[in-house]
Protein backbone atom coordinates (compact mmCIF):
# COMPACT_ATOMS: atom_id res chain seq x y z
CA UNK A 1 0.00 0.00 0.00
CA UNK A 2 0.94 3.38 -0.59
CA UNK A 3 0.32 6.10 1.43
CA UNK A 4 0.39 10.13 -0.13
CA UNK A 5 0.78 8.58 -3.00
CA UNK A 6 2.95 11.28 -5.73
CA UNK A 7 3.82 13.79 -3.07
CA UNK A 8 7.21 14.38 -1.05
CA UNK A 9 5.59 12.38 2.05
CA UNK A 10 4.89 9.37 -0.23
CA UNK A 11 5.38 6.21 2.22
CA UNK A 12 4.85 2.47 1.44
CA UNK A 13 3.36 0.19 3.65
CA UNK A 14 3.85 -3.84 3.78
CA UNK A 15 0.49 -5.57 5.56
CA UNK A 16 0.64 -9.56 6.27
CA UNK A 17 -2.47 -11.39 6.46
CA UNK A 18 -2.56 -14.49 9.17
CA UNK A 19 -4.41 -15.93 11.64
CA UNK A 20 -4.53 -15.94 14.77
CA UNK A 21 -6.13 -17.87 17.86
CA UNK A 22 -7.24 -14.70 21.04
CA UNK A 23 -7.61 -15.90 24.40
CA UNK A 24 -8.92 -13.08 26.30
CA UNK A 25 -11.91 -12.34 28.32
CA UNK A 26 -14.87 -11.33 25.88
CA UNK A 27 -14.54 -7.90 27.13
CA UNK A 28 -10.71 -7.58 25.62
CA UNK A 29 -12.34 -9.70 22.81
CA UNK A 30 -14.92 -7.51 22.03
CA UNK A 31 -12.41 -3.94 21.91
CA UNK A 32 -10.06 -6.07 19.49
CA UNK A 33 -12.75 -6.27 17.41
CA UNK A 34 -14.29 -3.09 17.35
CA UNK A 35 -10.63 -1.39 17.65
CA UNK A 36 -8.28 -3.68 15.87
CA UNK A 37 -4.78 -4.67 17.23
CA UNK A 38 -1.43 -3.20 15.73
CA UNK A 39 0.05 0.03 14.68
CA UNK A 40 -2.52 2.18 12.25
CA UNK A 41 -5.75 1.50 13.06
CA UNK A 42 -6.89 4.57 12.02
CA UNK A 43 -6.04 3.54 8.39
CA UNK A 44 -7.57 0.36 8.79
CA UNK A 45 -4.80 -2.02 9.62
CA UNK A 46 -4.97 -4.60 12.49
CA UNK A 47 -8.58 -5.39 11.29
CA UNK A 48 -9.71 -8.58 12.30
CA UNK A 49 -12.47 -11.30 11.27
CA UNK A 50 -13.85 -13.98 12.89
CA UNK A 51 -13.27 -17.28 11.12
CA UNK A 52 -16.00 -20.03 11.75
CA UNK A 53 -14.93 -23.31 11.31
């Protein structure tokens, strides 16, 4: 990903999908979720999705 794409500030970003198993009580569960884990949130990284099996 790109970020500021054709300007001075032009930055590129490297994302990795994988998954992952939380443990955590549903309340930390729950604000994972909603908030995502990582750096960049904002911009819509650490997003996660709940995988049924």
């Amino acid at each position: 990903m790109v970020v500021k794409q054709h300007t001075p500030q032009q930055n590129k970003i490297i994302g990795y999908t994988y998954n992952l198993t939380l443990t955590a009580p549903p309340e930390v569960q729950q604000l994972a979720y909603y908030a995502g884990l990582g750096e960049d949130n904002s911009m819509g990284f650490g997003f996660l999705e709940e995988l049924k099996s």
